[in-house]
C-alpha atoms as a PDB file:
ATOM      1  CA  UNK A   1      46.791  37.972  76.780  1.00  0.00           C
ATOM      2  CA  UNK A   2      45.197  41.627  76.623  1.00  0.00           C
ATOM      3  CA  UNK A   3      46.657  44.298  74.370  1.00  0.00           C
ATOM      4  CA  UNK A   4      50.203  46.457  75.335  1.00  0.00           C
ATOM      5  CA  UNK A   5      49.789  48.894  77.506  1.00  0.00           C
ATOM      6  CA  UNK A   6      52.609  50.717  75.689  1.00  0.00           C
ATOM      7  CA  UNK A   7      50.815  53.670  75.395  1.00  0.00           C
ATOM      8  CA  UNK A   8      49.472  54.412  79.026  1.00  0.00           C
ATOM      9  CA  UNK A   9      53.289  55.273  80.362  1.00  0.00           C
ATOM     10  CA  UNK A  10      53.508  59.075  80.781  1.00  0.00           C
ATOM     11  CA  UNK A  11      56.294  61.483  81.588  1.00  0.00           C
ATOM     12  CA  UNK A  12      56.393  62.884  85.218  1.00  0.00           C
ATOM     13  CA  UNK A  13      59.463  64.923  85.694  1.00  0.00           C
ATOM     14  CA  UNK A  14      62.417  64.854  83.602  1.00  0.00           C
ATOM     15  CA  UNK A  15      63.702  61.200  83.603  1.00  0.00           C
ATOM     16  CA  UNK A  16      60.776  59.666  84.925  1.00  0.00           C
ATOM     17  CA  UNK A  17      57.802  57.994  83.891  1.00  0.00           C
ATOM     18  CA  UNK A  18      54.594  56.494  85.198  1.00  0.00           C
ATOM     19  CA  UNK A  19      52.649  53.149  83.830  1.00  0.00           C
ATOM     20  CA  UNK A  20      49.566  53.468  86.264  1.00  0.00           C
ATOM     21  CA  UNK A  21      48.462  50.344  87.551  1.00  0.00           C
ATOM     22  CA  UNK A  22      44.910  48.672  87.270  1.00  0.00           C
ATOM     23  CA  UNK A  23      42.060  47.621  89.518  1.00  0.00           C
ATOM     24  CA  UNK A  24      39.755  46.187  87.494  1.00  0.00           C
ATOM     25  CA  UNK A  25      36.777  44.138  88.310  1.00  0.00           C
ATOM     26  CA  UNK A  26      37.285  39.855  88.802  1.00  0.00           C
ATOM     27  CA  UNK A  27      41.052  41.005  88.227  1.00  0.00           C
ATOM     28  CA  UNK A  28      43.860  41.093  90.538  1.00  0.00           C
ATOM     29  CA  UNK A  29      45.159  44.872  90.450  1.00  0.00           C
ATOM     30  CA  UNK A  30      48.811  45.758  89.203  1.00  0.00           C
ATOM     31  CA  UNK A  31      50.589  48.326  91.290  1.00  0.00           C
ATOM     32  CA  UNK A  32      51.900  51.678  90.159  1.00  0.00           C
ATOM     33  CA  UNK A  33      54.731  51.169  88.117  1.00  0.00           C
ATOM     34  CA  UNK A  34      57.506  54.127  88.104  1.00  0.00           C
ATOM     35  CA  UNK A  35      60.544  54.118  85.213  1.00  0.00           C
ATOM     36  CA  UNK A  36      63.902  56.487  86.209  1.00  0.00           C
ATOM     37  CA  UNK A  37      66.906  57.031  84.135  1.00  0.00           C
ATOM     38  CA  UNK A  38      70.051  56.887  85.042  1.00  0.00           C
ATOM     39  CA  UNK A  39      73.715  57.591  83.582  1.00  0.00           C
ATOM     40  CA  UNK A  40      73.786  53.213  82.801  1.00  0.00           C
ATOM     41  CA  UNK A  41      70.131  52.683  82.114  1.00  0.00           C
ATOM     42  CA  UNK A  42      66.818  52.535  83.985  1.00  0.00           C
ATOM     43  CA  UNK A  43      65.444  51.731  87.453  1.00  0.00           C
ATOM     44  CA  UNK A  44      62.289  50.503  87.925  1.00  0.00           C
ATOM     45  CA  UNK A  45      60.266  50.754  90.918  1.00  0.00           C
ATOM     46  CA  UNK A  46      57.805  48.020  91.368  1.00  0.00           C
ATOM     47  CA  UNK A  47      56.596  45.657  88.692  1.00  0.00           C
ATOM     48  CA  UNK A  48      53.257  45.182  88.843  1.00  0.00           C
ATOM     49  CA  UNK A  49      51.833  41.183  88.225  1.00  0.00           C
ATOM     50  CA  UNK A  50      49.798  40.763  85.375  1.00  0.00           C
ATOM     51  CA  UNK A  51      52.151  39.928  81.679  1.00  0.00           C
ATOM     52  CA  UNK A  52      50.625  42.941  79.358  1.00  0.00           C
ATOM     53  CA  UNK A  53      51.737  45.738  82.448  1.00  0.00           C
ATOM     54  CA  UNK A  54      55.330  43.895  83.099  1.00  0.00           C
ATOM     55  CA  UNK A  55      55.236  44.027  79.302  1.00  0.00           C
ATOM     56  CA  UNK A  56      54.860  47.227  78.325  1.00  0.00           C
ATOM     57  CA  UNK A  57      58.109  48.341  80.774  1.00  0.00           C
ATOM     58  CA  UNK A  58      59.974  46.125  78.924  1.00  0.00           C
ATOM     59  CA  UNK A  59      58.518  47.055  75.881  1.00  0.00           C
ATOM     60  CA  UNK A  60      59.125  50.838  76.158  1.00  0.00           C
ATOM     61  CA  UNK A  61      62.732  50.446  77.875  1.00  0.00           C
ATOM     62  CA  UNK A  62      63.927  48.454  74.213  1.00  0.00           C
ATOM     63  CA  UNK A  63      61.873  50.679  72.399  1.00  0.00           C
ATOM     64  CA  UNK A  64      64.858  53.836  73.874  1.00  0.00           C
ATOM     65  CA  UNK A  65      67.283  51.374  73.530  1.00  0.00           C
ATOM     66  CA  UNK A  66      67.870  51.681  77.508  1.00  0.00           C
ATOM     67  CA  UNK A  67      67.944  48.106  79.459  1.00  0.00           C
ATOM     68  CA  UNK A  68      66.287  48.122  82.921  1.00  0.00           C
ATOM     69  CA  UNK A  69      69.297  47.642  85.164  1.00  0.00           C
ATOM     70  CA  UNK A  70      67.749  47.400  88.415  1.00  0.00           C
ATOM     71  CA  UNK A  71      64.286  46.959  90.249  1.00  0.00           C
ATOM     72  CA  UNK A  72      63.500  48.429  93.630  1.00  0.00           C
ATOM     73  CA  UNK A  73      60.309  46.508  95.015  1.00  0.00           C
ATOM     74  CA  UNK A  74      58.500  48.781  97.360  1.00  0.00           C
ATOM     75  CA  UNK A  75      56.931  45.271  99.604  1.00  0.00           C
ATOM     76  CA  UNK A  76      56.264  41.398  98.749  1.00  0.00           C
ATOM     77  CA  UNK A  77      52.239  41.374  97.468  1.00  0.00           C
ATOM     78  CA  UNK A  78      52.612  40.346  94.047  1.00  0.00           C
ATOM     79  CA  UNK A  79      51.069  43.290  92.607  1.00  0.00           C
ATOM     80  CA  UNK A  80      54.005  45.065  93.103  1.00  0.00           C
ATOM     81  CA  UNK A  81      56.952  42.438  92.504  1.00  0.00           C
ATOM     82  CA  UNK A  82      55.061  39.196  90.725  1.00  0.00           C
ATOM     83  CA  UNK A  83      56.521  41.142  87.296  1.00  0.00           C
ATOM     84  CA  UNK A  84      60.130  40.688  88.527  1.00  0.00           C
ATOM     85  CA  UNK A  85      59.744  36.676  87.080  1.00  0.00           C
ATOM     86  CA  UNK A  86      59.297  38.110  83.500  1.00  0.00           C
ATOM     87  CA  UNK A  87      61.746  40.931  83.855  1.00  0.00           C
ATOM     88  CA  UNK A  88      64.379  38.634  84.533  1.00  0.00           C
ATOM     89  CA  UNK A  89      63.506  36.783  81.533  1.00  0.00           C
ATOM     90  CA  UNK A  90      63.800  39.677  79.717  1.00  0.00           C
ATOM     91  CA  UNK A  91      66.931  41.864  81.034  1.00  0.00           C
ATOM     92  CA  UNK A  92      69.505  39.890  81.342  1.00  0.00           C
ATOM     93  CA  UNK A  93      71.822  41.054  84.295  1.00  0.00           C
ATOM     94  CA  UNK A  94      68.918  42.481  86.335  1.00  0.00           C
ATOM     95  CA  UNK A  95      69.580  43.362  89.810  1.00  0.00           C
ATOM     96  CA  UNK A  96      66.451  43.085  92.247  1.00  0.00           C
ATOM     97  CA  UNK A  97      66.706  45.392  95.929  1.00  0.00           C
ATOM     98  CA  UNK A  98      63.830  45.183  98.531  1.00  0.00           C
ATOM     99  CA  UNK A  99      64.078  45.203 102.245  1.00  0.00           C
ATOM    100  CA  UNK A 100      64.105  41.830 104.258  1.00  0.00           C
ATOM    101  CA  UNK A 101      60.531  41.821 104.560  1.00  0.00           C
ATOM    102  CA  UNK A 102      60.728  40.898 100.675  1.00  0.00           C
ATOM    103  CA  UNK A 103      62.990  37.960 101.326  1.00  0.00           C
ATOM    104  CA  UNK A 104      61.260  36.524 104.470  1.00  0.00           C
ATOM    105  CA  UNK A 105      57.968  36.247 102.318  1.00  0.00           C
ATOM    106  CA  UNK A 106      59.364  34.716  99.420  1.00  0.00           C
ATOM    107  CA  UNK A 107      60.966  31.995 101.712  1.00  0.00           C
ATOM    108  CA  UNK A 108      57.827  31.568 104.256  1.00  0.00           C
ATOM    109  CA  UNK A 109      54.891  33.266 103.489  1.00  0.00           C
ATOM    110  CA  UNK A 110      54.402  32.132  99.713  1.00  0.00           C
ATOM    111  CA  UNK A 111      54.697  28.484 100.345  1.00  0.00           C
ATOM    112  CA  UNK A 112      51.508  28.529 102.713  1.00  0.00           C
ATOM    113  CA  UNK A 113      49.893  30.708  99.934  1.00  0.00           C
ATOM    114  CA  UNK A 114      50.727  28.291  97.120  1.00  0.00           C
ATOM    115  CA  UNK A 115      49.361  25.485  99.473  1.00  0.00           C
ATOM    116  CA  UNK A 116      46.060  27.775 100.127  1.00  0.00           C
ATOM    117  CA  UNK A 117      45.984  28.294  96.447  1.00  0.00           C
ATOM    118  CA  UNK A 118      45.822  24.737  95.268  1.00  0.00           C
ATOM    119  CA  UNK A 119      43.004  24.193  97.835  1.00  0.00           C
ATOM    120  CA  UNK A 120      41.149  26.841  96.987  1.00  0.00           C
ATOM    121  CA  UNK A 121      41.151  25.174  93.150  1.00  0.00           C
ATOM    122  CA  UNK A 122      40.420  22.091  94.284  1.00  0.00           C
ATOM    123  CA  UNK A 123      37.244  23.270  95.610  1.00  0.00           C
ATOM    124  CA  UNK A 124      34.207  22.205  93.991  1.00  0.00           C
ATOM    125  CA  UNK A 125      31.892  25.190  92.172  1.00  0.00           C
ATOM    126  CA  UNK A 126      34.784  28.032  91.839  1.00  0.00           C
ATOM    127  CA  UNK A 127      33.683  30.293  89.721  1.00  0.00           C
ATOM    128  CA  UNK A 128      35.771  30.974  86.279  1.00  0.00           C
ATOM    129  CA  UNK A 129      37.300  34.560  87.404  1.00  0.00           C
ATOM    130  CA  UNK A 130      38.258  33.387  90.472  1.00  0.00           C
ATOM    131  CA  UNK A 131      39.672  29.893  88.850  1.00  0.00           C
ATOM    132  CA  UNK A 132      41.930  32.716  86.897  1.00  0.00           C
ATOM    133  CA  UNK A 133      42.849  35.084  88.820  1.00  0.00           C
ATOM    134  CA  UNK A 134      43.929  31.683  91.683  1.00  0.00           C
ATOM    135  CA  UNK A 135      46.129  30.294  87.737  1.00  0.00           C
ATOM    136  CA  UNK A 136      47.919  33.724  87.407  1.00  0.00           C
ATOM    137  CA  UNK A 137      49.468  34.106  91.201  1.00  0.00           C
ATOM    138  CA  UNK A 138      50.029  30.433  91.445  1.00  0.00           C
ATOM    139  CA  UNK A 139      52.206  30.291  88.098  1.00  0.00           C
ATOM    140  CA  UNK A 140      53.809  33.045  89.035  1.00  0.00           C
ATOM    141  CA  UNK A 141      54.269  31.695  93.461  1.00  0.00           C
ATOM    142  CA  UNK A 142      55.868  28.518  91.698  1.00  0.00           C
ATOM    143  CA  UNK A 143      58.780  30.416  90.113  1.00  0.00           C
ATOM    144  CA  UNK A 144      58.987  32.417  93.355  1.00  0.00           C
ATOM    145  CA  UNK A 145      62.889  31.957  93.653  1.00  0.00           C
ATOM    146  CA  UNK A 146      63.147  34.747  90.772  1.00  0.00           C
ATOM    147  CA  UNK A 147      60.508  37.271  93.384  1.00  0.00           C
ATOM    148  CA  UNK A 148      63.687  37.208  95.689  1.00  0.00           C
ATOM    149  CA  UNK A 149      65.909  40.285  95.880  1.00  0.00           C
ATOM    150  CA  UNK A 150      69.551  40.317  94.588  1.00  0.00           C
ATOM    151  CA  UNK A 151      70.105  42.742  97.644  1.00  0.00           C
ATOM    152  CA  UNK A 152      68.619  43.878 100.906  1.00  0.00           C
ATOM    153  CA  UNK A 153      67.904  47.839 101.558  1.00  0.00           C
ATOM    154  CA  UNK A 154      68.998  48.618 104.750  1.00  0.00           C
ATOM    155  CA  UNK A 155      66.237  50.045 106.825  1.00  0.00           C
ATOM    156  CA  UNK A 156      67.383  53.426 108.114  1.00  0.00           C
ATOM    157  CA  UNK A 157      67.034  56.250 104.987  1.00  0.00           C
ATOM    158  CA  UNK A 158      70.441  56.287 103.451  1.00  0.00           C
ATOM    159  CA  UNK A 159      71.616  57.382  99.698  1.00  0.00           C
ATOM    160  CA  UNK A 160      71.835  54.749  96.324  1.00  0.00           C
ATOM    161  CA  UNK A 161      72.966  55.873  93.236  1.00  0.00           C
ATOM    162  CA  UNK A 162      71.348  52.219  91.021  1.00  0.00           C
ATOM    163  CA  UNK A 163      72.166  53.049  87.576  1.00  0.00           C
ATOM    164  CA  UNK A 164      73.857  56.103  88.239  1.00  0.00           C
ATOM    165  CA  UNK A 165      70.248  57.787  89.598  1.00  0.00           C
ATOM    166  CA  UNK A 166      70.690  59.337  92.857  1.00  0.00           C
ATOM    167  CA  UNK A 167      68.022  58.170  95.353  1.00  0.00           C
ATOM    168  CA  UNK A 168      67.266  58.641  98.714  1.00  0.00           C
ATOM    169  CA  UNK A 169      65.732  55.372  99.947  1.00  0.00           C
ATOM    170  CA  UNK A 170      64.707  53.501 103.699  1.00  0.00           C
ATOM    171  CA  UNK A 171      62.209  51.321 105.353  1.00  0.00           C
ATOM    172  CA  UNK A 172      59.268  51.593 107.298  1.00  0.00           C
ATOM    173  CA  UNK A 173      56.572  49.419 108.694  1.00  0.00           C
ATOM    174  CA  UNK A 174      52.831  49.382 108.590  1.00  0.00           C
ATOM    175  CA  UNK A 175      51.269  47.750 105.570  1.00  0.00           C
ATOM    176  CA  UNK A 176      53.859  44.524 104.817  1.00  0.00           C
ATOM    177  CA  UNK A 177      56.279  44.224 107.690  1.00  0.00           C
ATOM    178  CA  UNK A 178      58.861  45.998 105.853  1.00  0.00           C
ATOM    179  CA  UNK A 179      58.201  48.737 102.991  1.00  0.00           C
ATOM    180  CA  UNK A 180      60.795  50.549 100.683  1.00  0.00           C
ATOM    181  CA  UNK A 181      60.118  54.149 100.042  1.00  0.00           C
ATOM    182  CA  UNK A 182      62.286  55.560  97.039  1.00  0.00           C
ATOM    183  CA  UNK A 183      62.782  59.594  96.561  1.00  0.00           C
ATOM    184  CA  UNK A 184      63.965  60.638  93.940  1.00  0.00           C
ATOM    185  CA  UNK A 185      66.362  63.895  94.559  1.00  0.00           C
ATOM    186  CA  UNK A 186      66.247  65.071  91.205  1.00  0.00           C
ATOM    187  CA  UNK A 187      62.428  65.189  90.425  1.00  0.00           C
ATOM    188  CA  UNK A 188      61.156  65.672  94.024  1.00  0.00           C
ATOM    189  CA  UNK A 189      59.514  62.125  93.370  1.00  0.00           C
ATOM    190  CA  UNK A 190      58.495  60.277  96.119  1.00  0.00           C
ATOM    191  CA  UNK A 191      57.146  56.372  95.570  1.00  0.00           C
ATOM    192  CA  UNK A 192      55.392  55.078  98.410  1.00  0.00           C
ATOM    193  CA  UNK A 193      54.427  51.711  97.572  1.00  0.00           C
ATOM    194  CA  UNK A 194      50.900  50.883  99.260  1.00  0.00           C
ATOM    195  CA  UNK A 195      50.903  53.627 102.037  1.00  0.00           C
ATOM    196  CA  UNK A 196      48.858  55.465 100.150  1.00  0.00           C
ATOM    197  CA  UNK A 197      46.069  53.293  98.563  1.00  0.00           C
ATOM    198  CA  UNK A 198      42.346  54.151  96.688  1.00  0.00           C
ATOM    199  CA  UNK A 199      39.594  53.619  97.213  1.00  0.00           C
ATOM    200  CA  UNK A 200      40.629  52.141 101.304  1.00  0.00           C
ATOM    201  CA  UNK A 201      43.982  52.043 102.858  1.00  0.00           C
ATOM    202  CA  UNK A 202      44.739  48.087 102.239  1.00  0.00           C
ATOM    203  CA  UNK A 203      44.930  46.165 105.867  1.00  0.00           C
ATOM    204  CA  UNK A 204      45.365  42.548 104.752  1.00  0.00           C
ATOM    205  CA  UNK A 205      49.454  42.710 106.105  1.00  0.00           C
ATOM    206  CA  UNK A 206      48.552  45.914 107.902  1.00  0.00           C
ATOM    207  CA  UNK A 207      49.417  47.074 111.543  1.00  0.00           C
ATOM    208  CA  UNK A 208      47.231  49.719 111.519  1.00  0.00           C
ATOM    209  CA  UNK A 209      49.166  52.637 114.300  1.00  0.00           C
ATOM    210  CA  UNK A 210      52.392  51.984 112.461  1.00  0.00           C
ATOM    211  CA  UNK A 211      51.363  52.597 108.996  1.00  0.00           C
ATOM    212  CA  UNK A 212      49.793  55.855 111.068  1.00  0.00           C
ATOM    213  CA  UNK A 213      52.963  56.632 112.148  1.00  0.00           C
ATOM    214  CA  UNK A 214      55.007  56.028 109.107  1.00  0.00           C
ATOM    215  CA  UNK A 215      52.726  58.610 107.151  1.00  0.00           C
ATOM    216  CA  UNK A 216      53.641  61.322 109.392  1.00  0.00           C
ATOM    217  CA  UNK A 217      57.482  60.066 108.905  1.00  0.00           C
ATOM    218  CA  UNK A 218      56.960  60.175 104.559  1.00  0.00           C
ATOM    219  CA  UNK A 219      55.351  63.560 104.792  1.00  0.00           C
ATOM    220  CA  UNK A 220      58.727  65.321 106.479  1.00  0.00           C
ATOM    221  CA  UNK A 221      60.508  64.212 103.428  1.00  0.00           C
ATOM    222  CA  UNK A 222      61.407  67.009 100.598  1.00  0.00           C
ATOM    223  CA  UNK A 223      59.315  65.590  97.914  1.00  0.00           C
ATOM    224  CA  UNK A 224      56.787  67.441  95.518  1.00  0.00           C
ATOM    225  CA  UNK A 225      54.706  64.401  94.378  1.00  0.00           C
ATOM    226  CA  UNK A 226      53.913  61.404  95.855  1.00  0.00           C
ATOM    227  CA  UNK A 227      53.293  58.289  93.661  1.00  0.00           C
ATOM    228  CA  UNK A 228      51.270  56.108  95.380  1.00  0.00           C
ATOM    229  CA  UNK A 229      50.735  51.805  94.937  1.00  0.00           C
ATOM    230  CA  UNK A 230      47.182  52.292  93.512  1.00  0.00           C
ATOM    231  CA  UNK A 231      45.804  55.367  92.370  1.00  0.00           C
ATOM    232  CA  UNK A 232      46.524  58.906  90.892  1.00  0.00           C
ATOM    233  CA  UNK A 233      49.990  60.726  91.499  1.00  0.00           C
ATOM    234  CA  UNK A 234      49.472  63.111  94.263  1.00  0.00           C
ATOM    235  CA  UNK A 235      50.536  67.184  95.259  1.00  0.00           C
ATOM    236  CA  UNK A 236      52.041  67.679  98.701  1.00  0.00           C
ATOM    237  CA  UNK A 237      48.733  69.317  99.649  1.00  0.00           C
ATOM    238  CA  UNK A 238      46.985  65.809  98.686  1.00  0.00           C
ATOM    239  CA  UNK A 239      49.072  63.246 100.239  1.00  0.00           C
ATOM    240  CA  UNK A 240      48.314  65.431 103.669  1.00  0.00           C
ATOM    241  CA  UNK A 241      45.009  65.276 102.956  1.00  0.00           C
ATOM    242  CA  UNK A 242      45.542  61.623 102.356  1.00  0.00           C
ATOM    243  CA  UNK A 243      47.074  61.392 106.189  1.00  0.00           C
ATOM    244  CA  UNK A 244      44.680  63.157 107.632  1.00  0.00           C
ATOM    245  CA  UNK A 245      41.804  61.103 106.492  1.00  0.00           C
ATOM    246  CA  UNK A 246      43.856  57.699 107.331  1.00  0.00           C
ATOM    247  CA  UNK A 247      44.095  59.072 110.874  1.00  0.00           C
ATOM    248  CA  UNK A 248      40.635  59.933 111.387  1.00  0.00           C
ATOM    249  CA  UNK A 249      39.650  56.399 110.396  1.00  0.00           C
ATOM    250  CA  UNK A 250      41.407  54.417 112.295  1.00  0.00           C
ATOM    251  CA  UNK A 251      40.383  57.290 115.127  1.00  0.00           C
ATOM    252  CA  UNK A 252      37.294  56.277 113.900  1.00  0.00           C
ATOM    253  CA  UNK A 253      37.215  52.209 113.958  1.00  0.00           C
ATOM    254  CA  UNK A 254      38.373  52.833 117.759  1.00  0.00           C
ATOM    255  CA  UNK A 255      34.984  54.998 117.968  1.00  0.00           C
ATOM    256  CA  UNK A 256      31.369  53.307 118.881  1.00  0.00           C
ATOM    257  CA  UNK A 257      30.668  54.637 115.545  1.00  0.00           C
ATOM    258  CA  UNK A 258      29.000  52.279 112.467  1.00  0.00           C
ATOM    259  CA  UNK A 259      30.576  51.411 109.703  1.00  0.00           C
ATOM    260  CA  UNK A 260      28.585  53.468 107.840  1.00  0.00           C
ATOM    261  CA  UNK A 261      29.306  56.545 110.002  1.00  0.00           C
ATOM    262  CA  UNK A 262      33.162  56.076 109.371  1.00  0.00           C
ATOM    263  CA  UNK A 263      32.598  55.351 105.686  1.00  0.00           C
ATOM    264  CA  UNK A 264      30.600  58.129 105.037  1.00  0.00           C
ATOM    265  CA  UNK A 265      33.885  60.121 106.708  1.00  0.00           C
ATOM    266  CA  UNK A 266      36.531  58.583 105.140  1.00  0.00           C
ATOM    267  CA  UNK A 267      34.717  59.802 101.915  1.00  0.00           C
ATOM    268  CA  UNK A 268      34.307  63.358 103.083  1.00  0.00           C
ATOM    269  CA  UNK A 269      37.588  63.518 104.312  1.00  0.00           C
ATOM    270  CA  UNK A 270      38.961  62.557 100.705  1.00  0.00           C
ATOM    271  CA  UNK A 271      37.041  64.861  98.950  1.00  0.00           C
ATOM    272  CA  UNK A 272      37.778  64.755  95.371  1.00  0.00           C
ATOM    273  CA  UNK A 273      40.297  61.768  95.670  1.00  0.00           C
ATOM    274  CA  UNK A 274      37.112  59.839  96.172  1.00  0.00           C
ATOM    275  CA  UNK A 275      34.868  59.798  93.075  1.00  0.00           C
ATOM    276  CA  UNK A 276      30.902  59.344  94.100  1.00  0.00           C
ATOM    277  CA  UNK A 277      30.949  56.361  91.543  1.00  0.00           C
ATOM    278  CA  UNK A 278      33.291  54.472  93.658  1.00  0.00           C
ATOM    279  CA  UNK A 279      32.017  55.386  97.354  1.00  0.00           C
ATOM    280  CA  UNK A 280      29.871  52.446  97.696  1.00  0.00           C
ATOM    281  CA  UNK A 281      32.577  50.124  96.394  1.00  0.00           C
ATOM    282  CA  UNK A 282      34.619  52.038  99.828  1.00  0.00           C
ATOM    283  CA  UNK A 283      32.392  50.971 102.027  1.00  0.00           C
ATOM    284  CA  UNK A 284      31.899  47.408 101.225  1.00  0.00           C
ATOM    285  CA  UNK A 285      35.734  47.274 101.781  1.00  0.00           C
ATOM    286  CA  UNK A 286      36.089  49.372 105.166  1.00  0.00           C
ATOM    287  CA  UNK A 287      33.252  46.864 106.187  1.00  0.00           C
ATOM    288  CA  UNK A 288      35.065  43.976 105.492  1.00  0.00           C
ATOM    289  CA  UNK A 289      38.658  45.452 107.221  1.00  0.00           C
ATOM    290  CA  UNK A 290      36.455  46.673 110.263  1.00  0.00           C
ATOM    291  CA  UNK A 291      35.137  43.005 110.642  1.00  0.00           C
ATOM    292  CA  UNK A 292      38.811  41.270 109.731  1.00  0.00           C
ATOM    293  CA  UNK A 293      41.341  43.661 111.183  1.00  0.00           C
ATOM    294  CA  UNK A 294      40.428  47.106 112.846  1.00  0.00           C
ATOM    295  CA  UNK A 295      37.908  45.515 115.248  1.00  0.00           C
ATOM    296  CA  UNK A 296      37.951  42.025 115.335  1.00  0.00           C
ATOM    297  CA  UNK A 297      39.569  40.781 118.911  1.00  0.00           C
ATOM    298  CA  UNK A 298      43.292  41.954 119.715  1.00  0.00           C
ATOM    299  CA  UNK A 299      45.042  39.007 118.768  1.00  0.00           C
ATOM    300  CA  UNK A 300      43.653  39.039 114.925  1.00  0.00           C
ATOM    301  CA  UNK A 301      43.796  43.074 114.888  1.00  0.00           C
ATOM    302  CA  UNK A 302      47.275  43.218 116.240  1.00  0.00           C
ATOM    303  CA  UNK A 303      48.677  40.002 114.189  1.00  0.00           C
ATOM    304  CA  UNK A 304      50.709  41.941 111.699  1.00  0.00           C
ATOM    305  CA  UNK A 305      52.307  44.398 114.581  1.00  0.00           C
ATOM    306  CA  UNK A 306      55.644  43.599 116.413  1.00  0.00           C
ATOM    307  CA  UNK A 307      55.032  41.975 119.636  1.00  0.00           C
END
């Protein structure tokens, strides 16, 4: 196991914290973690998937003395909700809340994946990373009963006080089928799960116009920062820079334009939010959504949309 990552949490806003998730290469990434207190203890917001992230919440909640009373799971992927296994292990009396889209994949989608899974290690020649990374969601697929939520969030945006923290919370759809996003009145915080991802918006689960749509819905909210699934907490002038760039690529992957072309766009667009150093990484990965999702044939491109 890798060291603690105790010491990367950092305040926010009074009563809330921030353990920033990882994307490291031959790694599976953890999600952005957030930490709010309430009047009875903490709420977490997404728990990330590898032990030494999951860890250090639990860590620095005993080391205040402050038990983690409730989780709110912004969508299924695992890099976001794999840590609820440990968590229960380690708070006893932990309530888990996600939206139905949470519960449906737990019961349907991550049976096929641990089938997919064990094929994928019986395959002759995989290489060691991927060996590990295939150990660490498989482990963690076979206890997937404790990934299920306690308690469904309804979808339309309604009030929760978990723990005694006021919260402002609803669903929309785009990147999973069902995605919490959690305000937080007190701090202006809003947590967005993975409708805002870096380096590329992530379209594995994606339907592409309705995460479009649901960006324009987020950005009428009264929030002040936006804490994304991967990548650095944003100003309200960022996250609609954000939108603006995930409209003009999709405008884009509609265009006759190469990939290239809407590459090279997607990083102007971003600006600063998109270091040089990773702008080749960027385009490797828009190529590989333009050839899977944005324009392969209607059927594949449209698979994760209502009918």
């Amino acid at each position: 196991m890798r060291p603690s990552r105790l010491a990367d949490i950092q305040a926010l806003a009074d009563g809330v914290w921030l353990l920033p998730g990882r994307f490291e290469r031959d790694r599976q990434p953890d999600g952005n973690s957030v930490l709010l207190q309430g009047r009875e203890g903490l709420v977490l917001i997404d728990s990330g998937r590898h032990a030494e992230h999951t860890g250090a919440l639990v860590e620095w909640a005993r080391s205040r003395g402050q038990p983690i009373r409730v989780v709110l799971n912004t969508h299924w992927h695992l890099d976001h909700l794999g840590g609820n296994v440990l968590l229960r292990g380690a708070m006893p009396g932990l309530r888990a809340m996600a939206s139905a889209a949470v519960r449906e994949a737990v019961a349907v989608r991550m049976p096929r994946t641990v089938e997919d899974l064990r094929r994928m290690l019986a395959e002759p020649g995989l290489d060691v990373a991927t060996r590990r990374m295939v150990d660490i969601d498989l482990a963690l697929l076979q206890q997937r009963a404790q990934l299920a939520p306690d308690e469904l969030v309804a979808d339309a945006p309604h009030d929760l006080s978990p723990a005694g923290r006021p919260l402002r919370v609803g669903v929309e759809r785009g990147v999973s089928g069902g995605d919490l996003w959690v305000l937080d009145r007190a701090s202006g915080t809003l947590v967005i799960g993975d409708f805002v991802t870096l380096p590329v918006p992530f379209f594995d689960t994606a339907c592409a116009e309705l995460w479009r749509e649901a960006l324009a819905r987020l950005g009428e909210l009264p929030f002040t920062r936006v804490v994304p699934g991967h990548g650095p907490v944003m100003d309200a002038e960022t996250f609609r820079r954000y939108v603006r760039a995930y409209g003009r690529l999709v405008d884009c992957s509609a265009s006759q334009d190469s990939v290239a072309a809407c590459a090279t766009r997607w990083a102007e667009d971003l600006g600063p939010l998109l270091p040089e150093a990773s702008r080749r990484g960027a385009e490797a990965m828009l190529g590989h959504y333009f050839e899977t999702v944005l324009r392969a044939p209607p059927p594949q491109r449209r698979r994760h949309c209502p009918a």
